[in-house]
PDB file of N, CA and C in Angstrom:
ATOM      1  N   UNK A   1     -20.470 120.336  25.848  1.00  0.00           N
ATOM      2  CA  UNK A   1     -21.857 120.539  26.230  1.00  0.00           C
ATOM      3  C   UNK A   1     -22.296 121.918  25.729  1.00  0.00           C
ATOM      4  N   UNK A   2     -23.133 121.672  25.102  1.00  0.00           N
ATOM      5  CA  UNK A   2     -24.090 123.578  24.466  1.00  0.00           C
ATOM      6  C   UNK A   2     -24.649 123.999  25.924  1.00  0.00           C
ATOM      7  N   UNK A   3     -25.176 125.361  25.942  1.00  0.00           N
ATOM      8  CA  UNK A   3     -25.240 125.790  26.161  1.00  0.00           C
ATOM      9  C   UNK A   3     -26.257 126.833  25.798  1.00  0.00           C
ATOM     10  N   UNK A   4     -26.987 127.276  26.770  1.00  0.00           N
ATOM     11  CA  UNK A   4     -28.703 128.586  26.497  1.00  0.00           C
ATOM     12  C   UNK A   4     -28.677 129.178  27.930  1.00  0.00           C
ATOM     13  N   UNK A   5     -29.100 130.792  27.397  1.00  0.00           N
ATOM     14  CA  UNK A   5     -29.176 131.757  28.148  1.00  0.00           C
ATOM     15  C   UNK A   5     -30.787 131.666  28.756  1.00  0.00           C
ATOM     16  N   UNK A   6     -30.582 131.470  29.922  1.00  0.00           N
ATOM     17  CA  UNK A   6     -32.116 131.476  30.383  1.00  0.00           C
ATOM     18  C   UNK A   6     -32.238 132.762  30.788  1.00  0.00           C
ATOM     19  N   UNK A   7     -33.212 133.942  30.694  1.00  0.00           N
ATOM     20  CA  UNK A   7     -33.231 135.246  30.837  1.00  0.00           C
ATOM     21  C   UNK A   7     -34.643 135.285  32.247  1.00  0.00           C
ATOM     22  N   UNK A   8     -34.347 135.815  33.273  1.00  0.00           N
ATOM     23  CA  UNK A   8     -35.580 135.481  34.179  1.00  0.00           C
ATOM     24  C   UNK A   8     -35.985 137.160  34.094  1.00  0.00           C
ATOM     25  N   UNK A   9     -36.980 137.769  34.281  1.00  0.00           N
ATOM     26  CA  UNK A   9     -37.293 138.653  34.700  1.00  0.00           C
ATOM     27  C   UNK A   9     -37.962 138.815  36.239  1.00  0.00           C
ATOM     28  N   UNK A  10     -37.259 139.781  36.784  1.00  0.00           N
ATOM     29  CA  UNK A  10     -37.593 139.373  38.440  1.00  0.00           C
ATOM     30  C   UNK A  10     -37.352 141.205  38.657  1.00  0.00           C
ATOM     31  N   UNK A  11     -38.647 141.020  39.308  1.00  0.00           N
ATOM     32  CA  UNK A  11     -38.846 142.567  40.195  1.00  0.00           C
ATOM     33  C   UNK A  11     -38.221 142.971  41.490  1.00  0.00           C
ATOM     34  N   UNK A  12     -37.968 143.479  41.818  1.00  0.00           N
ATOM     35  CA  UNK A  12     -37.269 143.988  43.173  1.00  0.00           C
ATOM     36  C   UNK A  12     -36.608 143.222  44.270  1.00  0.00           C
ATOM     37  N   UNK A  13     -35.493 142.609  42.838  1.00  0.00           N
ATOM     38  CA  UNK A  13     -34.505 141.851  42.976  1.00  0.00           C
ATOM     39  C   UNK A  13     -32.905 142.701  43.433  1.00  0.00           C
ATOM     40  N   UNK A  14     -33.083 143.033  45.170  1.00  0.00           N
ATOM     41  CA  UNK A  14     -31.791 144.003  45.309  1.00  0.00           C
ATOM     42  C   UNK A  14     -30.878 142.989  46.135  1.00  0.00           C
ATOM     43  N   UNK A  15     -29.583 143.389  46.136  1.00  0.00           N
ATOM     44  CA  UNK A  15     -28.268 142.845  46.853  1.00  0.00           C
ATOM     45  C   UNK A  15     -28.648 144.712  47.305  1.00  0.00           C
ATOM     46  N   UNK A  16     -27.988 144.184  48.960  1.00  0.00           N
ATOM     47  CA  UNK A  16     -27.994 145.462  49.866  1.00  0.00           C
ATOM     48  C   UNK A  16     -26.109 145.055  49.983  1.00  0.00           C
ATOM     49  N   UNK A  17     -25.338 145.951  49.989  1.00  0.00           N
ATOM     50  CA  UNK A  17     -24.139 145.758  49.839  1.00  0.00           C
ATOM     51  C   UNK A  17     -23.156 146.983  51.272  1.00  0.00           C
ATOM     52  N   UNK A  18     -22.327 146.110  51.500  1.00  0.00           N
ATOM     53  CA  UNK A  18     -21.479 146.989  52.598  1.00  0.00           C
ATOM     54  C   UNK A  18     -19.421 146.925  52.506  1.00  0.00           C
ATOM     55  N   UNK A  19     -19.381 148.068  52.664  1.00  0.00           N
ATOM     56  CA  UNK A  19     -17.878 147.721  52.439  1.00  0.00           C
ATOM     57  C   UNK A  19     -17.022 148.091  54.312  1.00  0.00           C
ATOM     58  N   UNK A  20     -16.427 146.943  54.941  1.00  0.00           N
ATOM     59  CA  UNK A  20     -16.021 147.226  55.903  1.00  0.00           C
ATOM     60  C   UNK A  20     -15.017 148.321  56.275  1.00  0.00           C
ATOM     61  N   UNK A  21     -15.001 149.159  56.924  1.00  0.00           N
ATOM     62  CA  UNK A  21     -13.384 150.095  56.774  1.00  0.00           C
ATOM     63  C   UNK A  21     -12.348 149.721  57.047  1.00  0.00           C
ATOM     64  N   UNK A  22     -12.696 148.516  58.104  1.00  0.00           N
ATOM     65  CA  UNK A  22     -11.084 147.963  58.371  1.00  0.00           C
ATOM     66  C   UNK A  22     -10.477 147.035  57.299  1.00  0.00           C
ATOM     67  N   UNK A  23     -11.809 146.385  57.263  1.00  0.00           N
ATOM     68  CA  UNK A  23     -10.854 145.566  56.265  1.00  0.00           C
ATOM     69  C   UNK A  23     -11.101 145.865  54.579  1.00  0.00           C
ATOM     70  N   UNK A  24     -11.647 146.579  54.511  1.00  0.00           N
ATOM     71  CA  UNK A  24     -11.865 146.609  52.972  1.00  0.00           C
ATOM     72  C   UNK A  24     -13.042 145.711  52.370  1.00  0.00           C
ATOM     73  N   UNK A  25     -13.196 144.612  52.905  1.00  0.00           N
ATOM     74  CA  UNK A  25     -13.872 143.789  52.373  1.00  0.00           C
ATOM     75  C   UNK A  25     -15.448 144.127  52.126  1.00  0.00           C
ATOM     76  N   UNK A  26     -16.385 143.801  51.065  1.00  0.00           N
ATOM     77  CA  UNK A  26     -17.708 143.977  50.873  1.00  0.00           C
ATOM     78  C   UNK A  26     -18.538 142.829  51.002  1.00  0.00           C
ATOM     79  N   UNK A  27     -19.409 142.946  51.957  1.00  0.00           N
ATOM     80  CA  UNK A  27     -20.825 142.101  52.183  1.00  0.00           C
ATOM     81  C   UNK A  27     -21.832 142.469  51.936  1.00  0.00           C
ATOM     82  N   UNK A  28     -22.741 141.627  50.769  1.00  0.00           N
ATOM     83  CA  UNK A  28     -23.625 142.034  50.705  1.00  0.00           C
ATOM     84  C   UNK A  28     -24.836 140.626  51.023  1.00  0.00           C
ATOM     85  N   UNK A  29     -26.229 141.166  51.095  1.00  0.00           N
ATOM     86  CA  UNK A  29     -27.315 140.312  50.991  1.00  0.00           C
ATOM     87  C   UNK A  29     -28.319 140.446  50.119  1.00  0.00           C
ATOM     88  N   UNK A  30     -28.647 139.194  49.766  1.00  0.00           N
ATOM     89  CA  UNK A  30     -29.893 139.501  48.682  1.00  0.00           C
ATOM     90  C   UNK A  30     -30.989 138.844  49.299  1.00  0.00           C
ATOM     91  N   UNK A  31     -32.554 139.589  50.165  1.00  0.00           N
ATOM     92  CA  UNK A  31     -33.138 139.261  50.778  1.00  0.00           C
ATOM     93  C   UNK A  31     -34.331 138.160  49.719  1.00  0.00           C
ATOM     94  N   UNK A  32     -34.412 138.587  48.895  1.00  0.00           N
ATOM     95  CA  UNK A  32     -35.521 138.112  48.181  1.00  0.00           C
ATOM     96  C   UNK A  32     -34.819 136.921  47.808  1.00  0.00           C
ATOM     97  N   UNK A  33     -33.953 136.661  47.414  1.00  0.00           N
ATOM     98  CA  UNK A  33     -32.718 134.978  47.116  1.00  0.00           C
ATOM     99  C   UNK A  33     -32.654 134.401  48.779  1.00  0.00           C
ATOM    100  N   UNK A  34     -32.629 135.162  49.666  1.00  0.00           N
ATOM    101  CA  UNK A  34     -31.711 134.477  50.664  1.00  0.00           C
ATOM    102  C   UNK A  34     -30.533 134.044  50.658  1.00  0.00           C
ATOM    103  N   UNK A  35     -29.890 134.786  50.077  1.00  0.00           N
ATOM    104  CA  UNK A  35     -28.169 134.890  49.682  1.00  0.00           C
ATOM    105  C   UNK A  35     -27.281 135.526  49.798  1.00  0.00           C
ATOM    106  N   UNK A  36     -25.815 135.721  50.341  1.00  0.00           N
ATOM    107  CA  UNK A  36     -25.306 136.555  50.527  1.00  0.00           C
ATOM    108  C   UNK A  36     -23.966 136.002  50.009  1.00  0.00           C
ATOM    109  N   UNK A  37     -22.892 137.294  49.567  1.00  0.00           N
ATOM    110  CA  UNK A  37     -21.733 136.939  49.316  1.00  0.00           C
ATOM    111  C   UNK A  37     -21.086 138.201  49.721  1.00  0.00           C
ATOM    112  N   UNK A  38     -19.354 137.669  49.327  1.00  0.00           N
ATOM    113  CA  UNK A  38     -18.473 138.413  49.736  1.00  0.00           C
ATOM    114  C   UNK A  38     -17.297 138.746  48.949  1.00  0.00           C
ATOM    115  N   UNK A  39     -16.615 139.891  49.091  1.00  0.00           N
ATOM    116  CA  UNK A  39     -15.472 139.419  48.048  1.00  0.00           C
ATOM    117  C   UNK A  39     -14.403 140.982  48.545  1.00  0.00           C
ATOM    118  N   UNK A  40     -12.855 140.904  48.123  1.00  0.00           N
ATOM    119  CA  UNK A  40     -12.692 141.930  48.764  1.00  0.00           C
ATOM    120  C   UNK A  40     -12.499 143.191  47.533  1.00  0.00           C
ATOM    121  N   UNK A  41     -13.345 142.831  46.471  1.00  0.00           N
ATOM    122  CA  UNK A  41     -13.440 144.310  45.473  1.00  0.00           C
ATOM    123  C   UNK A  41     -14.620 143.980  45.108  1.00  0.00           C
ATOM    124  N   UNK A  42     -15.427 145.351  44.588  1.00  0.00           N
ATOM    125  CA  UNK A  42     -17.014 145.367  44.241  1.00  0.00           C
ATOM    126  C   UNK A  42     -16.971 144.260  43.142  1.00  0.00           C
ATOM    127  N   UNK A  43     -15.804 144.233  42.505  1.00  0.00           N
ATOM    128  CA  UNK A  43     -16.103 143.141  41.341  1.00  0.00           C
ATOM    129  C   UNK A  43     -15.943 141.794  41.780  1.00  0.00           C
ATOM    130  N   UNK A  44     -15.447 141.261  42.422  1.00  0.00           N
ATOM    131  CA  UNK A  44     -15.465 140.248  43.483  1.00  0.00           C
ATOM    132  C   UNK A  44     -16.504 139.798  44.225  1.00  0.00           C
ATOM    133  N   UNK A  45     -17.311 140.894  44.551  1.00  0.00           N
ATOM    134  CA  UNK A  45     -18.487 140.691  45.035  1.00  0.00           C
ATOM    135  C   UNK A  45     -19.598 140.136  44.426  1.00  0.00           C
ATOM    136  N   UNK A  46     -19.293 141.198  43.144  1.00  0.00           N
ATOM    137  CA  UNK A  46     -20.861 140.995  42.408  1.00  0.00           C
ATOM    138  C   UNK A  46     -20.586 139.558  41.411  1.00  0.00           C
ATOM    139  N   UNK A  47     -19.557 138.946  41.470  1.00  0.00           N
ATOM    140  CA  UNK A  47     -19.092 138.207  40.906  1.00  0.00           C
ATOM    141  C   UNK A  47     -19.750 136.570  41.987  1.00  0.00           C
ATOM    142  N   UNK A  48     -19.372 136.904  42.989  1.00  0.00           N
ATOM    143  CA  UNK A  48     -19.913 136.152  43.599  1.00  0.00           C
ATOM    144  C   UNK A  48     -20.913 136.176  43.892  1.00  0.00           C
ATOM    145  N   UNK A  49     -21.760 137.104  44.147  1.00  0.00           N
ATOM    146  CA  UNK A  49     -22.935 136.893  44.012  1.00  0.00           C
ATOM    147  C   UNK A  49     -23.634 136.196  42.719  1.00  0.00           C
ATOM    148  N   UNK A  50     -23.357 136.941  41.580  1.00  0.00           N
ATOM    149  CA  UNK A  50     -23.458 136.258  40.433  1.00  0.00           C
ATOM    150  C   UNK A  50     -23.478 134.836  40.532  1.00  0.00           C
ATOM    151  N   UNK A  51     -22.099 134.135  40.760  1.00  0.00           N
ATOM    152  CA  UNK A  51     -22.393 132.700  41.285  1.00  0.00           C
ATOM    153  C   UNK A  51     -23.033 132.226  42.197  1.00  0.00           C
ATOM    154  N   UNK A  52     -23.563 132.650  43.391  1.00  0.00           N
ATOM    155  CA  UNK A  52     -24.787 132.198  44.185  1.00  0.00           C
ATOM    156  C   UNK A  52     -26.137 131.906  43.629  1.00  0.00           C
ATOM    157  N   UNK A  53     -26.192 132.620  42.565  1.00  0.00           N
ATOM    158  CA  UNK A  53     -27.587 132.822  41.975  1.00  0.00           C
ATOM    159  C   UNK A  53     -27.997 131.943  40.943  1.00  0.00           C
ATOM    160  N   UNK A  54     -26.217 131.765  40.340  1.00  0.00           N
ATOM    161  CA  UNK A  54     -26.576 130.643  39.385  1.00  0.00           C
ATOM    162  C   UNK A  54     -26.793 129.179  39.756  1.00  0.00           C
ATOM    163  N   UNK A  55     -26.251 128.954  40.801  1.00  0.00           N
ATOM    164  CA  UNK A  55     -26.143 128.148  42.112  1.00  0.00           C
ATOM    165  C   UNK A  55     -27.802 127.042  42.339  1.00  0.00           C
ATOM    166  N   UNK A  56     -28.179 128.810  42.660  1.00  0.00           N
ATOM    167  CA  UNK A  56     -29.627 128.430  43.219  1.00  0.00           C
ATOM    168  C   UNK A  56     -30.225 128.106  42.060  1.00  0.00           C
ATOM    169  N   UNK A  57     -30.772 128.725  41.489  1.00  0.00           N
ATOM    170  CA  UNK A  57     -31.254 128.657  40.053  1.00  0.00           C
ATOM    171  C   UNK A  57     -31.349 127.559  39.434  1.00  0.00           C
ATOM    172  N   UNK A  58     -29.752 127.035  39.017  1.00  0.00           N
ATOM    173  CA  UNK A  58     -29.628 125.677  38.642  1.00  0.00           C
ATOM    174  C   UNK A  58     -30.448 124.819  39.285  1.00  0.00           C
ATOM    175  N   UNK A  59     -30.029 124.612  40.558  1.00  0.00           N
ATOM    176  CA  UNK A  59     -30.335 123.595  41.571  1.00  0.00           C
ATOM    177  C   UNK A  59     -32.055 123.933  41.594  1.00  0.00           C
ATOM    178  N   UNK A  60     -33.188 124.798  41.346  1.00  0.00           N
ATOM    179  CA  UNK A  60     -34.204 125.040  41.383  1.00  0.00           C
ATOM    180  C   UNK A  60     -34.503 123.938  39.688  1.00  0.00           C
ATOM    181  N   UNK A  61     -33.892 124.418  38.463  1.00  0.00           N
ATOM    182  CA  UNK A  61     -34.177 123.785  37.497  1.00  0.00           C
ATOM    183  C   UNK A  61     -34.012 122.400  37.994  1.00  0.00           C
ATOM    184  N   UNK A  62     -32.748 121.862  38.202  1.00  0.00           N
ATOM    185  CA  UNK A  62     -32.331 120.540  37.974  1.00  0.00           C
ATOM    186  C   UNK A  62     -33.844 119.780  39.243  1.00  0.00           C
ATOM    187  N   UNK A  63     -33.989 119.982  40.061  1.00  0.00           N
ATOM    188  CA  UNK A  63     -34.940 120.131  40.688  1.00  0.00           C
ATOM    189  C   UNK A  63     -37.338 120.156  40.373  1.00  0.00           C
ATOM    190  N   UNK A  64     -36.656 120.474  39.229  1.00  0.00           N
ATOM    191  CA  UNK A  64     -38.184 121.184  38.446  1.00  0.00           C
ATOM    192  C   UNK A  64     -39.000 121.958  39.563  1.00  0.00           C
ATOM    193  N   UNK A  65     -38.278 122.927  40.502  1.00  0.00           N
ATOM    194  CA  UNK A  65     -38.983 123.582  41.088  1.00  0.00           C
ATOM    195  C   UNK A  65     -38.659 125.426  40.653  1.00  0.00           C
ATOM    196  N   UNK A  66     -38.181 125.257  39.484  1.00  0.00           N
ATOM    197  CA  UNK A  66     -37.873 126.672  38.953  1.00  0.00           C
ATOM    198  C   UNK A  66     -39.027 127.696  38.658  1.00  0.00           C
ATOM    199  N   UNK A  67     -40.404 126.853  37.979  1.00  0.00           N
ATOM    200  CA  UNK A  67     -41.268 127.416  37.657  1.00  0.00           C
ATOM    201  C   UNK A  67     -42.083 128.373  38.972  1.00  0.00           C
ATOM    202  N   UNK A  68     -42.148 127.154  39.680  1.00  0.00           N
ATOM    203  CA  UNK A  68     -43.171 127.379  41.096  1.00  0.00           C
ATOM    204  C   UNK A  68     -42.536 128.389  41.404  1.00  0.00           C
ATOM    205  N   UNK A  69     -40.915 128.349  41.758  1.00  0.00           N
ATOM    206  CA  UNK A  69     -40.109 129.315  42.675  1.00  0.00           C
ATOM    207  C   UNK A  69     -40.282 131.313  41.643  1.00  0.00           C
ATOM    208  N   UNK A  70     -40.391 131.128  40.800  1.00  0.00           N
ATOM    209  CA  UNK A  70     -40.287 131.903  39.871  1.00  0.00           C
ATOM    210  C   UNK A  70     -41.929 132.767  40.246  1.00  0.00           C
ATOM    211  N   UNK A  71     -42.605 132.176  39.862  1.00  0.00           N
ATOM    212  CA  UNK A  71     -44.628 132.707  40.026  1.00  0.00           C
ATOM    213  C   UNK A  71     -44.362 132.904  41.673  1.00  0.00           C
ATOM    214  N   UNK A  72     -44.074 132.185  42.680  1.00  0.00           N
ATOM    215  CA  UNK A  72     -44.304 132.639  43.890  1.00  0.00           C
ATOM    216  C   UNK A  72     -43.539 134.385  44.085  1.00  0.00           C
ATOM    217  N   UNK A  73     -42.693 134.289  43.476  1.00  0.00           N
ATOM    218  CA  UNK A  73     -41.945 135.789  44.008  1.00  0.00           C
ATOM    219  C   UNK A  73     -42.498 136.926  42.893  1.00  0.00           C
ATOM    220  N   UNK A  74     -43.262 136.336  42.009  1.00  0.00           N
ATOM    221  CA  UNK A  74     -43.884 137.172  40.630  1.00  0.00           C
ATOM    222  C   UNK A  74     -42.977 137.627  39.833  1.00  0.00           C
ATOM    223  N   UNK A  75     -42.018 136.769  39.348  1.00  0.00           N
ATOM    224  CA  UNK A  75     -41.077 136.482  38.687  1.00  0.00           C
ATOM    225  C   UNK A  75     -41.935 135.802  37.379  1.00  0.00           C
ATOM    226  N   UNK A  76     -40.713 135.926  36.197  1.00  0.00           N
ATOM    227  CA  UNK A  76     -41.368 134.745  35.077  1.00  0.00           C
ATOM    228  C   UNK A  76     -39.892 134.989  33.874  1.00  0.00           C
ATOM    229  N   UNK A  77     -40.314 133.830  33.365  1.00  0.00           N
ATOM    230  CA  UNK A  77     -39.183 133.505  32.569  1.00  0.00           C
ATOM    231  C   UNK A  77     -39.516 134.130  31.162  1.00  0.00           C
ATOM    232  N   UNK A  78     -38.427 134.605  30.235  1.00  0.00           N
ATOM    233  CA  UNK A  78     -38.348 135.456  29.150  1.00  0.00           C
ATOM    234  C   UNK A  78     -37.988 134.504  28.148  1.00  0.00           C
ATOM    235  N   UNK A  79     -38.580 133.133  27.858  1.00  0.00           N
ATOM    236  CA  UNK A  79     -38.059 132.540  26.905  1.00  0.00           C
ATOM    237  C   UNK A  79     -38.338 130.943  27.285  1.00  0.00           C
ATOM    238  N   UNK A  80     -37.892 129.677  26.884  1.00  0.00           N
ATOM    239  CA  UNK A  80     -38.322 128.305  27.195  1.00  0.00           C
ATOM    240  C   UNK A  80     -36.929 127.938  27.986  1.00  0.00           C
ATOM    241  N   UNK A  81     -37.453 127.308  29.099  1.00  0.00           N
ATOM    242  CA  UNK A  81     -36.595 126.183  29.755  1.00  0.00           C
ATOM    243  C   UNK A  81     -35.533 125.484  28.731  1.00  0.00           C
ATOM    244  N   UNK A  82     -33.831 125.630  28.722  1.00  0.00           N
ATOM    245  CA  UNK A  82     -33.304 124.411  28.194  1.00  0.00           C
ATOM    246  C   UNK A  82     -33.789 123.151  28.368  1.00  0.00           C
ATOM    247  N   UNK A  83     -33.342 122.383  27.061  1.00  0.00           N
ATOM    248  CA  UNK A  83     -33.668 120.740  27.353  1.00  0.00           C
ATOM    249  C   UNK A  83     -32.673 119.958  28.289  1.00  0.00           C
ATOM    250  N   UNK A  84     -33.032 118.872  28.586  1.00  0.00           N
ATOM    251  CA  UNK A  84     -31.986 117.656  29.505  1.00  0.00           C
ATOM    252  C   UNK A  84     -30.695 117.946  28.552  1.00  0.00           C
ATOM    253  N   UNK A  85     -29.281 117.837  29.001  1.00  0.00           N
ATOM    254  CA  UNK A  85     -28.006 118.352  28.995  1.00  0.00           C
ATOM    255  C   UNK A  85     -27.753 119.375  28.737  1.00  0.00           C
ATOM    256  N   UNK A  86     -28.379 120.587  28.209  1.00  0.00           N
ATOM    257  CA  UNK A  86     -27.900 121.782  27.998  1.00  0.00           C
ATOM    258  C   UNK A  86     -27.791 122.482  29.216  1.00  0.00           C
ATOM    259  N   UNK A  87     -26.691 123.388  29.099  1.00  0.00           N
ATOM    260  CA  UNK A  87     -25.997 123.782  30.387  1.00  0.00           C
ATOM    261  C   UNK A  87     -26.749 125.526  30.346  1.00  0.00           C
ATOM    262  N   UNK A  88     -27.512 125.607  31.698  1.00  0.00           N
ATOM    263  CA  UNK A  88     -28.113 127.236  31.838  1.00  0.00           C
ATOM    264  C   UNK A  88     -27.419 127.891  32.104  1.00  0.00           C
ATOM    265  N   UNK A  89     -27.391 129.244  31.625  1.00  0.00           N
ATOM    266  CA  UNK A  89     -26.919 130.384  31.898  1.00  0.00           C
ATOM    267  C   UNK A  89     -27.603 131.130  32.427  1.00  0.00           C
ATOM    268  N   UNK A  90     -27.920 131.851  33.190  1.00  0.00           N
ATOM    269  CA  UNK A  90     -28.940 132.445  33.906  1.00  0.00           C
ATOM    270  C   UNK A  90     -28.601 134.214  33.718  1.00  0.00           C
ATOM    271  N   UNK A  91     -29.113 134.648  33.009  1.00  0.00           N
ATOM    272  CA  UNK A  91     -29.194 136.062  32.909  1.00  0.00           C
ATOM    273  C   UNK A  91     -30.830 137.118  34.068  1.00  0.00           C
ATOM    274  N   UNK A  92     -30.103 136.988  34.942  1.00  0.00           N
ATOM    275  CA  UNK A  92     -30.740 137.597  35.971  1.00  0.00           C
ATOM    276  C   UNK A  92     -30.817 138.923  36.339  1.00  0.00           C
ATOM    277  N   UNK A  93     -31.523 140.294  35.915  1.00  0.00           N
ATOM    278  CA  UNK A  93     -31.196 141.602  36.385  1.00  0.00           C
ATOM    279  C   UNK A  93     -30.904 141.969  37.735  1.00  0.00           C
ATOM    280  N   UNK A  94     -30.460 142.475  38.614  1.00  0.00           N
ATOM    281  CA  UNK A  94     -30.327 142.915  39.787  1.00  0.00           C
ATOM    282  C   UNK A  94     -29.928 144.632  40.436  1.00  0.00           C
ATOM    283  N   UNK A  95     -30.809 144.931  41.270  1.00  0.00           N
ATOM    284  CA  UNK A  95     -30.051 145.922  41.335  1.00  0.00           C
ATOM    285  C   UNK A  95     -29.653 146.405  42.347  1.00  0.00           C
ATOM    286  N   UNK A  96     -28.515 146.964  43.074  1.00  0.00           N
ATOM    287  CA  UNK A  96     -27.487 146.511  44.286  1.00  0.00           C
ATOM    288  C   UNK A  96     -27.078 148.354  44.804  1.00  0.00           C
ATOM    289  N   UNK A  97     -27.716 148.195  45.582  1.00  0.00           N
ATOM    290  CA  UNK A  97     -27.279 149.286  46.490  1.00  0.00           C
ATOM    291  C   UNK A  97     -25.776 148.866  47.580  1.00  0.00           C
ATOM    292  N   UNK A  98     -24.956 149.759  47.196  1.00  0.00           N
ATOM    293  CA  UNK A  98     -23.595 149.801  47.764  1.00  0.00           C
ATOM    294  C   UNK A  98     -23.545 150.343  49.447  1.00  0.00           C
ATOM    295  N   UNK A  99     -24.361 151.127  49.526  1.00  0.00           N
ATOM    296  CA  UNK A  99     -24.191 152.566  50.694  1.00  0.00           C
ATOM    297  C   UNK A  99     -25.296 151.799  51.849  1.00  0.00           C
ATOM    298  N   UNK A 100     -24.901 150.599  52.152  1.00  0.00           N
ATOM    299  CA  UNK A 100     -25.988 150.028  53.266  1.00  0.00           C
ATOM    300  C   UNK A 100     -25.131 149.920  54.425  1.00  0.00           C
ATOM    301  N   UNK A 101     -25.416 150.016  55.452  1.00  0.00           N
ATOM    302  CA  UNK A 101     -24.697 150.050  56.995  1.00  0.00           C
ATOM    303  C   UNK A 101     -24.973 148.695  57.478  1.00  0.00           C
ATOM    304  N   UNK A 102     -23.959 147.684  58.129  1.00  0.00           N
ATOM    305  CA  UNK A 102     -23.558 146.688  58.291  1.00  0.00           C
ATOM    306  C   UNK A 102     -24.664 146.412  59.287  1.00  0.00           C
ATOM    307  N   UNK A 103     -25.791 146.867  59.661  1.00  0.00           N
ATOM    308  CA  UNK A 103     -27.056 146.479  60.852  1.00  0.00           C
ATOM    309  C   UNK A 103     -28.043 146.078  59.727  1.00  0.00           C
ATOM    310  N   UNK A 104     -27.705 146.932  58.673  1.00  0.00           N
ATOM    311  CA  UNK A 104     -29.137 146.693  57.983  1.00  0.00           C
ATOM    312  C   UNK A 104     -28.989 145.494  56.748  1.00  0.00           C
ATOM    313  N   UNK A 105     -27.552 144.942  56.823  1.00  0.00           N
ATOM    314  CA  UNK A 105     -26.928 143.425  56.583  1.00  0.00           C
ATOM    315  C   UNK A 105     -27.428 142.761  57.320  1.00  0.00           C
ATOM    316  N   UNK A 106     -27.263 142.542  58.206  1.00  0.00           N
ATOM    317  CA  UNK A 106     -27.949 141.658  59.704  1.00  0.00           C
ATOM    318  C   UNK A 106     -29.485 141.425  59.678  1.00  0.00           C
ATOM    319  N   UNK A 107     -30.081 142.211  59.524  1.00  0.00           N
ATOM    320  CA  UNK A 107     -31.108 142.567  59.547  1.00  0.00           C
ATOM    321  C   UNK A 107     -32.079 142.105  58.389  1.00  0.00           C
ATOM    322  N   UNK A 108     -30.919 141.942  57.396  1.00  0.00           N
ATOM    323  CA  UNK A 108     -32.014 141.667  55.681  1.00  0.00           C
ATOM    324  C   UNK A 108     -32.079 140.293  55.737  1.00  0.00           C
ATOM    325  N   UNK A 109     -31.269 139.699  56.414  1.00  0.00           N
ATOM    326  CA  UNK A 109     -30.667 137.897  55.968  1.00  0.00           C
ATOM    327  C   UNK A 109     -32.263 137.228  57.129  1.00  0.00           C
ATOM    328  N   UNK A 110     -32.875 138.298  58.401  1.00  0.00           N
ATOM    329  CA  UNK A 110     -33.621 137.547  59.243  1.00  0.00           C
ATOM    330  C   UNK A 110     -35.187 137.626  58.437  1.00  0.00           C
TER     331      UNK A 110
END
């Protein structure tokens, strides 16, 4: 199966990110996705997050609600929709604050 980079441009697109002391582990949330992941190294994290997004995304294309979802948050796409079988790649910017306190996790997801 081919394959195309769908490139979205999206504004104040943050993951708020926390690293526990006991356990090491990092949680973060992405309020504007409604998504959160976990992982127990920053690269783990953002990795998973990464896959949440492609997740959604997909499931928004396969869906044909990518466009709508995209203009409602004042988002827009940098290029044309793949055709039927080509597999998306979603090149999404983000930008992820590390230094967030585990209330204001709680707090982003309501």
């Amino acid at each position: 199966m081919t394959s195309q980079v769908v490139q979205i441009e999206a504004k104040n697109l943050v993951w708020v990110g926390h690293r526990d002391p006991e356990t090491g582990t990092w949680i973060a949330v992405c309020k504007a996705l409604n998504l959160n992941a976990v992982g127990d190294t920053w690269a783990e994290l953002q990795e998973c997050a990464n896959e949440a997004m492609a997740l959604l995304f997909a499931d928004l294309l396969e869906n044909s609600e990518l466009s709508d979802f995209l203009y409602r948050n004042g988002w827009r796409l940098r290029g044309p929709l793949p055709q039927p079988g080509v597999k998306p790649l979603f090149d999404v910017p983000a930008d992820w604050n590390s230094n967030a306190r585990f209330d204001e996790l709680v707090g982003a997801g309501r």
